[in-house]
C-alpha atoms as a PDB file:
ATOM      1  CA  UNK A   1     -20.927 271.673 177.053  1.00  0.00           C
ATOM      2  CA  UNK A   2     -24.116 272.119 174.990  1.00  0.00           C
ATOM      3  CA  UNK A   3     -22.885 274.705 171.706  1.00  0.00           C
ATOM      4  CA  UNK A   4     -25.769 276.781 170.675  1.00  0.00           C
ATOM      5  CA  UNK A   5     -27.310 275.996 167.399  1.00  0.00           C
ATOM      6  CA  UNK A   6     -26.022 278.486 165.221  1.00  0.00           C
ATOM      7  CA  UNK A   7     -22.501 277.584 167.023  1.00  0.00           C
ATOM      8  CA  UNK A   8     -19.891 277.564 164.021  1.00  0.00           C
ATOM      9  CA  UNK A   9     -17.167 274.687 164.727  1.00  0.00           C
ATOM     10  CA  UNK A  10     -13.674 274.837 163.074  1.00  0.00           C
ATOM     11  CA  UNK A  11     -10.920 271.774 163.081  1.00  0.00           C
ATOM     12  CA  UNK A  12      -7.366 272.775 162.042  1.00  0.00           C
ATOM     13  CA  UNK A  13      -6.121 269.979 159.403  1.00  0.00           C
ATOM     14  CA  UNK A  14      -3.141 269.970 161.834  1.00  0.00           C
ATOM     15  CA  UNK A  15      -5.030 268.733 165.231  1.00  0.00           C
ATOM     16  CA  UNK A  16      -5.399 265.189 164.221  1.00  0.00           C
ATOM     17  CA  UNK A  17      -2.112 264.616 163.101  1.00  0.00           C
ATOM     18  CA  UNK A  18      -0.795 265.801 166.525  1.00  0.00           C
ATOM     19  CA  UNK A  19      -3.069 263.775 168.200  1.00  0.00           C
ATOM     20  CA  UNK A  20      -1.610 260.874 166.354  1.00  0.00           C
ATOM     21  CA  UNK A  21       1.514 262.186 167.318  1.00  0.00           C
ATOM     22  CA  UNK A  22       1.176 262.327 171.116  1.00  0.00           C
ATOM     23  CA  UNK A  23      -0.496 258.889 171.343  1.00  0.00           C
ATOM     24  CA  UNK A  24       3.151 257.352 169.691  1.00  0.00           C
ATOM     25  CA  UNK A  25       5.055 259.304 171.859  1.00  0.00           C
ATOM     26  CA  UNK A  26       2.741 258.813 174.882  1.00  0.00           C
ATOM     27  CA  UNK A  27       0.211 257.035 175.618  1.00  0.00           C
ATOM     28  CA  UNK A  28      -4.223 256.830 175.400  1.00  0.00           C
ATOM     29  CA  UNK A  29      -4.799 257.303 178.602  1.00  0.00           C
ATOM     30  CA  UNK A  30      -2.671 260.884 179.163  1.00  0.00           C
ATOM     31  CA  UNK A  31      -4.196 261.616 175.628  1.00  0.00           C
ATOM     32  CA  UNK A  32      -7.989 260.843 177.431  1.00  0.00           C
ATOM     33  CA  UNK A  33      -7.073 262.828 180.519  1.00  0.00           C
ATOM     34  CA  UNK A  34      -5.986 266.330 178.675  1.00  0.00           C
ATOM     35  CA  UNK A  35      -8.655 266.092 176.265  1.00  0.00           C
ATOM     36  CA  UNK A  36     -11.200 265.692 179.510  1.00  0.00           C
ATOM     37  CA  UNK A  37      -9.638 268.099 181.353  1.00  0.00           C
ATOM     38  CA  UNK A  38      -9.478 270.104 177.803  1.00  0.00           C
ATOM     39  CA  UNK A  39     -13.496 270.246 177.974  1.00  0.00           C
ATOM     40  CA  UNK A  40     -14.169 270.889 181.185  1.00  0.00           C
ATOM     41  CA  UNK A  41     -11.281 274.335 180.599  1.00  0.00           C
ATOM     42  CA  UNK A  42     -13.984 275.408 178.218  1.00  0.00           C
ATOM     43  CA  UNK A  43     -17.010 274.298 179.979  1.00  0.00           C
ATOM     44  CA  UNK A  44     -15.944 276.549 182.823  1.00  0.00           C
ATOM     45  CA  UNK A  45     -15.388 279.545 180.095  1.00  0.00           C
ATOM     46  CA  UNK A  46     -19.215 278.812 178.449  1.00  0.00           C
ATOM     47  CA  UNK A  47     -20.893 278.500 181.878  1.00  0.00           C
ATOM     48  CA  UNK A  48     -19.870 281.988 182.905  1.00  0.00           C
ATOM     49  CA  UNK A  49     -20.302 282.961 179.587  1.00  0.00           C
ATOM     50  CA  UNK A  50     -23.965 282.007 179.831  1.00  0.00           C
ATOM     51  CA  UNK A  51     -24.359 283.506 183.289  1.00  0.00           C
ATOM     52  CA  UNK A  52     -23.230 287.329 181.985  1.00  0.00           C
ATOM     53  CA  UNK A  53     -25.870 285.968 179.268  1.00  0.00           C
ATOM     54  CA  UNK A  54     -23.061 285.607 176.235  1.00  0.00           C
ATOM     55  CA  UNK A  55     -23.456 283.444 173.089  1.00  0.00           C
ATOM     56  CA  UNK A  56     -21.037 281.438 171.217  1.00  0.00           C
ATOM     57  CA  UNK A  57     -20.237 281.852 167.767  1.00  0.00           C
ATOM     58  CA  UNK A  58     -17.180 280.102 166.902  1.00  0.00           C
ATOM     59  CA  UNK A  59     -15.312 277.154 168.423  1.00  0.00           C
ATOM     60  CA  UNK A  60     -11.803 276.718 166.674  1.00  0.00           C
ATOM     61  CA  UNK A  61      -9.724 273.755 167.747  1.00  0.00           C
ATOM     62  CA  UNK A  62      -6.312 273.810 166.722  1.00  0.00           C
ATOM     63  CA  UNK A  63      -3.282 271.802 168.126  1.00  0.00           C
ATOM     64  CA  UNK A  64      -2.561 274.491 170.480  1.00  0.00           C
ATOM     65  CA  UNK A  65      -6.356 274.243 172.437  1.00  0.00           C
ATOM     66  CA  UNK A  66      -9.794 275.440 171.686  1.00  0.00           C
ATOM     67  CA  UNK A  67     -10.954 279.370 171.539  1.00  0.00           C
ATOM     68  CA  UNK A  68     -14.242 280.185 171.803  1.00  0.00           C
ATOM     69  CA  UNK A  69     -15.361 282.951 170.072  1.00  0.00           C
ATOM     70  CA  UNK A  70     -18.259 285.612 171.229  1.00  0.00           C
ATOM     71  CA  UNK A  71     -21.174 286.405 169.104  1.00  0.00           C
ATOM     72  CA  UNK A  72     -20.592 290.310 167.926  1.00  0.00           C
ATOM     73  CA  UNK A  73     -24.250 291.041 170.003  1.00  0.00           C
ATOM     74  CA  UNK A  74     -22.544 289.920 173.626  1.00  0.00           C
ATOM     75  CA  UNK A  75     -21.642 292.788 175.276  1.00  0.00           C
ATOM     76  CA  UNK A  76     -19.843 292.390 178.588  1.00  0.00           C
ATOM     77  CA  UNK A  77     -18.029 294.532 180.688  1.00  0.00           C
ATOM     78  CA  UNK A  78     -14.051 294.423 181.646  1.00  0.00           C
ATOM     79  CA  UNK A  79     -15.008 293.035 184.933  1.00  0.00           C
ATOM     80  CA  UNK A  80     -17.254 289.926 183.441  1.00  0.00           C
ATOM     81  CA  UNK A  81     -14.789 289.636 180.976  1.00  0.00           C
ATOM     82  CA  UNK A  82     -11.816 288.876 182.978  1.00  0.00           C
ATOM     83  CA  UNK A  83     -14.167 286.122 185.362  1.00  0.00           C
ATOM     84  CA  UNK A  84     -15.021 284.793 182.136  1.00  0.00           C
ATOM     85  CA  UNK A  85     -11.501 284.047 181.323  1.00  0.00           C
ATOM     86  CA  UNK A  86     -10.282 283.156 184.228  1.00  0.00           C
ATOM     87  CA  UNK A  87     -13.615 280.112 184.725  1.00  0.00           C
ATOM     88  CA  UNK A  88     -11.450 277.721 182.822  1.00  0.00           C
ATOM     89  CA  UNK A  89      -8.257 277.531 184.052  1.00  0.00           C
ATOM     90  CA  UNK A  90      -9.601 277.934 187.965  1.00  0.00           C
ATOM     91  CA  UNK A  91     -12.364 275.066 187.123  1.00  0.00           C
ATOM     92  CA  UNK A  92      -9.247 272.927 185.574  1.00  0.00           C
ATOM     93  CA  UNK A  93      -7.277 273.760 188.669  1.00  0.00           C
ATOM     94  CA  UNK A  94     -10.084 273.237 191.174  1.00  0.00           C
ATOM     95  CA  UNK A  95     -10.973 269.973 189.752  1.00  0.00           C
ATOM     96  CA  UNK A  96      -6.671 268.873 190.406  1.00  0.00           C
ATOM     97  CA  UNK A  97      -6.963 269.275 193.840  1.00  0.00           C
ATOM     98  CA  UNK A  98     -10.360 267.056 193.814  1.00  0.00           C
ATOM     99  CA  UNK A  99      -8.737 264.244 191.928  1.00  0.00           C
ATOM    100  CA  UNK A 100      -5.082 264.785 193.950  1.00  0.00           C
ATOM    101  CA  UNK A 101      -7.623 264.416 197.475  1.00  0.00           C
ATOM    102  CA  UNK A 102      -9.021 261.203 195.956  1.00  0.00           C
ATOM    103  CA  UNK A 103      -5.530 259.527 194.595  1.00  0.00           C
ATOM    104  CA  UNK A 104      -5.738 257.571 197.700  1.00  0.00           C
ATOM    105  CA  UNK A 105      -8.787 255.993 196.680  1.00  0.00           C
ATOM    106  CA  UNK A 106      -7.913 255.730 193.006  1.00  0.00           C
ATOM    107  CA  UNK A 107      -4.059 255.592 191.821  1.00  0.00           C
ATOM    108  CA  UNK A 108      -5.549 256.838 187.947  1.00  0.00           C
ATOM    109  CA  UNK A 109      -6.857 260.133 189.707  1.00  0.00           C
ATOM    110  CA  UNK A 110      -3.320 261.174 189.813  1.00  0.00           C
ATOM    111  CA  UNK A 111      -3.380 260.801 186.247  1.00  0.00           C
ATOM    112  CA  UNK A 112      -6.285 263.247 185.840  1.00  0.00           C
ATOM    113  CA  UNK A 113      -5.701 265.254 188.208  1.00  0.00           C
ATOM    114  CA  UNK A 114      -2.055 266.267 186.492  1.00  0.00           C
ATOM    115  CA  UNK A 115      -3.953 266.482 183.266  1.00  0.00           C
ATOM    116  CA  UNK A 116      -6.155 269.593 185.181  1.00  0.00           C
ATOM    117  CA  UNK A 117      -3.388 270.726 186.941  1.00  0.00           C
ATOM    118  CA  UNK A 118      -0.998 271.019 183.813  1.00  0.00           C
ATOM    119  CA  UNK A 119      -3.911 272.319 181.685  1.00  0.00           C
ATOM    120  CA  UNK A 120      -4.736 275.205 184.219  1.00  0.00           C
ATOM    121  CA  UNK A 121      -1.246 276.807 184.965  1.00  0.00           C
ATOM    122  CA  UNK A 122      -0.569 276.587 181.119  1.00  0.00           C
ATOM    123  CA  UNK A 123      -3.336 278.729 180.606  1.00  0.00           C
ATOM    124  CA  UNK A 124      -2.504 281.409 182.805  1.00  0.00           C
ATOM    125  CA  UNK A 125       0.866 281.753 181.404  1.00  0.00           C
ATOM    126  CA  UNK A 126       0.542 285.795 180.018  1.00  0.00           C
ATOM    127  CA  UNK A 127       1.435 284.298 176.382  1.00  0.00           C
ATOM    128  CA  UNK A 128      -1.405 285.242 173.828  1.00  0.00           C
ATOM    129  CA  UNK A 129      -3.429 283.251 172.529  1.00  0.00           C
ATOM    130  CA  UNK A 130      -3.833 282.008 176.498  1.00  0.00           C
ATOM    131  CA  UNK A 131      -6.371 282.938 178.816  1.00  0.00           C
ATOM    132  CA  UNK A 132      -3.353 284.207 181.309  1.00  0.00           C
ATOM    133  CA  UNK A 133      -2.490 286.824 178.503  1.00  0.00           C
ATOM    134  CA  UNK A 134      -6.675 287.605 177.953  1.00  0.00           C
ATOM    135  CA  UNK A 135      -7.116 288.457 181.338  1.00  0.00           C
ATOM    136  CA  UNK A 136      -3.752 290.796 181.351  1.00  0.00           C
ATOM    137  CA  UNK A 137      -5.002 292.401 178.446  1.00  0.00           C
ATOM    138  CA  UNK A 138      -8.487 293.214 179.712  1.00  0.00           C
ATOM    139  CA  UNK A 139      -6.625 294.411 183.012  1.00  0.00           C
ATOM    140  CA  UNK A 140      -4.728 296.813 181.706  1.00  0.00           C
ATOM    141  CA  UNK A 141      -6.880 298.154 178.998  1.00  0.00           C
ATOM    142  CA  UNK A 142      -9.545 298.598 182.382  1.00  0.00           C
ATOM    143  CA  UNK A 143      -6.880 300.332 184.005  1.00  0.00           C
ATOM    144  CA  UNK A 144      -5.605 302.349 181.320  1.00  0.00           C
ATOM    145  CA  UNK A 145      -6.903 301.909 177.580  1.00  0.00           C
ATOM    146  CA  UNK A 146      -6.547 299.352 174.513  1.00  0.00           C
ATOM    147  CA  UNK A 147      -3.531 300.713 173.034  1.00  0.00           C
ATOM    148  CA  UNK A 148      -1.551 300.270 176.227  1.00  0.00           C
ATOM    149  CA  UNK A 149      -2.663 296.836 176.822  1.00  0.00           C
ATOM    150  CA  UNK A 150      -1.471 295.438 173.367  1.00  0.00           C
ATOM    151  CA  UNK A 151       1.551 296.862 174.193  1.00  0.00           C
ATOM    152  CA  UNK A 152       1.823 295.392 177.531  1.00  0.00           C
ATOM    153  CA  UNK A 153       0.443 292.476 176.692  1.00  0.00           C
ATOM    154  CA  UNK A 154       3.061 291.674 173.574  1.00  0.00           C
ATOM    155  CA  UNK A 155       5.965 292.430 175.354  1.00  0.00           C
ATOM    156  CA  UNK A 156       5.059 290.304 178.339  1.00  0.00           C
ATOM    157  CA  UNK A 157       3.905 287.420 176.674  1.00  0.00           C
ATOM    158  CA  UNK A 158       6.788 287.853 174.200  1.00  0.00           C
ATOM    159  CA  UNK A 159       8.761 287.273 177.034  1.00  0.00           C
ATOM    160  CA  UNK A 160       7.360 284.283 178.434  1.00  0.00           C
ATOM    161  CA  UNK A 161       7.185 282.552 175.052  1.00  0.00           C
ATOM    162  CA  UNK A 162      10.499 282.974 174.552  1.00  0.00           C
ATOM    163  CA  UNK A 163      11.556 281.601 177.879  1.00  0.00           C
ATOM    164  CA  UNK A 164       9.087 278.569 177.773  1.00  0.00           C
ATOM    165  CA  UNK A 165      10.659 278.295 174.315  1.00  0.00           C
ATOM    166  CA  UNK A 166      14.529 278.024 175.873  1.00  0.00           C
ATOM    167  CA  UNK A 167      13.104 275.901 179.045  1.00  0.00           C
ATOM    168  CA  UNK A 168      11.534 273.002 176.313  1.00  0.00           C
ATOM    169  CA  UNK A 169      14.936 273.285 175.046  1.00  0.00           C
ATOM    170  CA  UNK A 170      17.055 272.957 177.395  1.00  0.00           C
ATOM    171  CA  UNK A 171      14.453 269.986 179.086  1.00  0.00           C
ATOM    172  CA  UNK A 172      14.810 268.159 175.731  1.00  0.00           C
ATOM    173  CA  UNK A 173      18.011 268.559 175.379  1.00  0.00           C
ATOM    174  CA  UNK A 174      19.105 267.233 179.447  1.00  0.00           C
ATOM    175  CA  UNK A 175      16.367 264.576 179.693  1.00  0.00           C
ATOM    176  CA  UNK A 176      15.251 263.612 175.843  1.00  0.00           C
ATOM    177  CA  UNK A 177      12.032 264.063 177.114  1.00  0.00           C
ATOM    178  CA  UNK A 178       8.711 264.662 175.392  1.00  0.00           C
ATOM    179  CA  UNK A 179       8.423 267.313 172.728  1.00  0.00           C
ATOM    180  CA  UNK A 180       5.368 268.601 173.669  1.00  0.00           C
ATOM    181  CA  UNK A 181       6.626 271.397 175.745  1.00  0.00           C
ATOM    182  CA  UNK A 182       8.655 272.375 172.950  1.00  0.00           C
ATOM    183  CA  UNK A 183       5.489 272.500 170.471  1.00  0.00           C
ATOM    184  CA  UNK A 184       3.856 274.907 172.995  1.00  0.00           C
ATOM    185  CA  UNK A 185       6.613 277.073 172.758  1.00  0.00           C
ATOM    186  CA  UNK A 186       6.985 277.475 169.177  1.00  0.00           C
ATOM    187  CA  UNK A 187       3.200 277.906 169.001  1.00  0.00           C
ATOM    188  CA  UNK A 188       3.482 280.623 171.496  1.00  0.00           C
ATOM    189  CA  UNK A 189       6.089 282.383 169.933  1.00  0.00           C
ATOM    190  CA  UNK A 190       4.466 282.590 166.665  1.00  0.00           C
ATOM    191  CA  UNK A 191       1.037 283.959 168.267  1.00  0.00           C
ATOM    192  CA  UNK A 192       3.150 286.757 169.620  1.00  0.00           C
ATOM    193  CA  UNK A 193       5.015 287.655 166.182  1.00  0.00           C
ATOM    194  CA  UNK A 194       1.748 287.519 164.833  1.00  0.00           C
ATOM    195  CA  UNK A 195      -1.335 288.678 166.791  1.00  0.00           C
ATOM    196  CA  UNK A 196      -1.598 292.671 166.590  1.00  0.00           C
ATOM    197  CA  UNK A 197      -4.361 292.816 169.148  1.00  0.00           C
ATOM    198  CA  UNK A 198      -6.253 290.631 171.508  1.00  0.00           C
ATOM    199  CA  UNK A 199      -9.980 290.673 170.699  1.00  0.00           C
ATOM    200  CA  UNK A 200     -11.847 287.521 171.858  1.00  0.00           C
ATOM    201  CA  UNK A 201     -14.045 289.572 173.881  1.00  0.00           C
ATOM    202  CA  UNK A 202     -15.840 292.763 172.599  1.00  0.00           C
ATOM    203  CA  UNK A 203     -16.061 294.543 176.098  1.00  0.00           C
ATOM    204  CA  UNK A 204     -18.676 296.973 176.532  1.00  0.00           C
ATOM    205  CA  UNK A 205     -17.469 300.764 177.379  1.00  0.00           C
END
């Protein structure tokens, strides 16, 4: 993915550390294969981005994923909106069933092809700050109005980060498994304590 020149990038202190972390607790490789499959989620976003002719200002990778930000002169209907959202996750997903098709060939595809797989059901979970709670939102503000669809989209996603939060909990706690799921969980729940409103978009009226 080529950023655009005046693209503003932003690292959270945070993302390296966890990085560090998941390579002790894991290993390189899975670390290689989500951070591939991590780009090509956002490729798919920017390419449809481009398409409806958007521009990126702001890239912020945090611990949690990337989030592209849209230039305040992009205006792009509900409809657009929503495809752009949802060109990550199905390019992530479309990608798993490649690399699952070609496992025979190559045992490591397996490896990358869970990486996609796990990558693009994540996102669609209806949790903000994921792309599964972006498209809700711009769904039910289309059907009904902005107001409604913070609403909505709170209480749903609310919902889901609490059970993803008592899932990683209860998976830690019957396996001693990896933390990881637990991290998204927390994460999760503190986007929907504090995020008022979803606004990665500006849609045009």
């Amino acid at each position: 993915m080529r950023l655009d020149k005046k693209t503003e990038v932003i690292v959270s202190p945070l993302t390296p550390v966890v990085l560090a972390l998941f390579v002790a607790l894991s290993s390189p490789v899975l670390l290689g294969a989500l951070l591939a499959a991590a780009l090509i989620h956002e490729w798919g976003h920017w390419v449809v981005l481009r398409h409806f002719g958007g521009r990126i200002s702001r890239v912020t990778i945090t611990p949690f994923g990337a989030e592209m930000t849209v230039a305040d002169t992009t205006r792009l209907s509900y409809g657009a909106e929503i495809l752009v959202t949802l060109a990550g996750p199905a390019v992530n997903l479309l990608l798993a069933l490649c690399l699952g098709l070609a496992g025979g060939r190559w045992e490591g595809a397996y490896v990358f092809a869970g990486a996609q797989l796990v990558l693009g059901v994540f996102n669609l979970i209806p949790a903000r700050p994921l792309d599964g709670a972006r498209a809700l939102w711009l769904l039910t503000a289309w059907l009904t109005e902005p107001f409604t669809a913070d609403r909505v989209t709170a209480a749903v996603g609310g919902v889901f980060a609490a059970a993803l939060l008592v899932g990683g909990l209860a998976l830690m706690g019957r396996t001693g498994g990896s933390p990881f799921l637990l991290l998204g969980a927390v994460g999760l729940m503190m986007s929907a304590f504090r995020e008022k409103g979803l606004v990665k978009f500006t849609p045009a009226r």
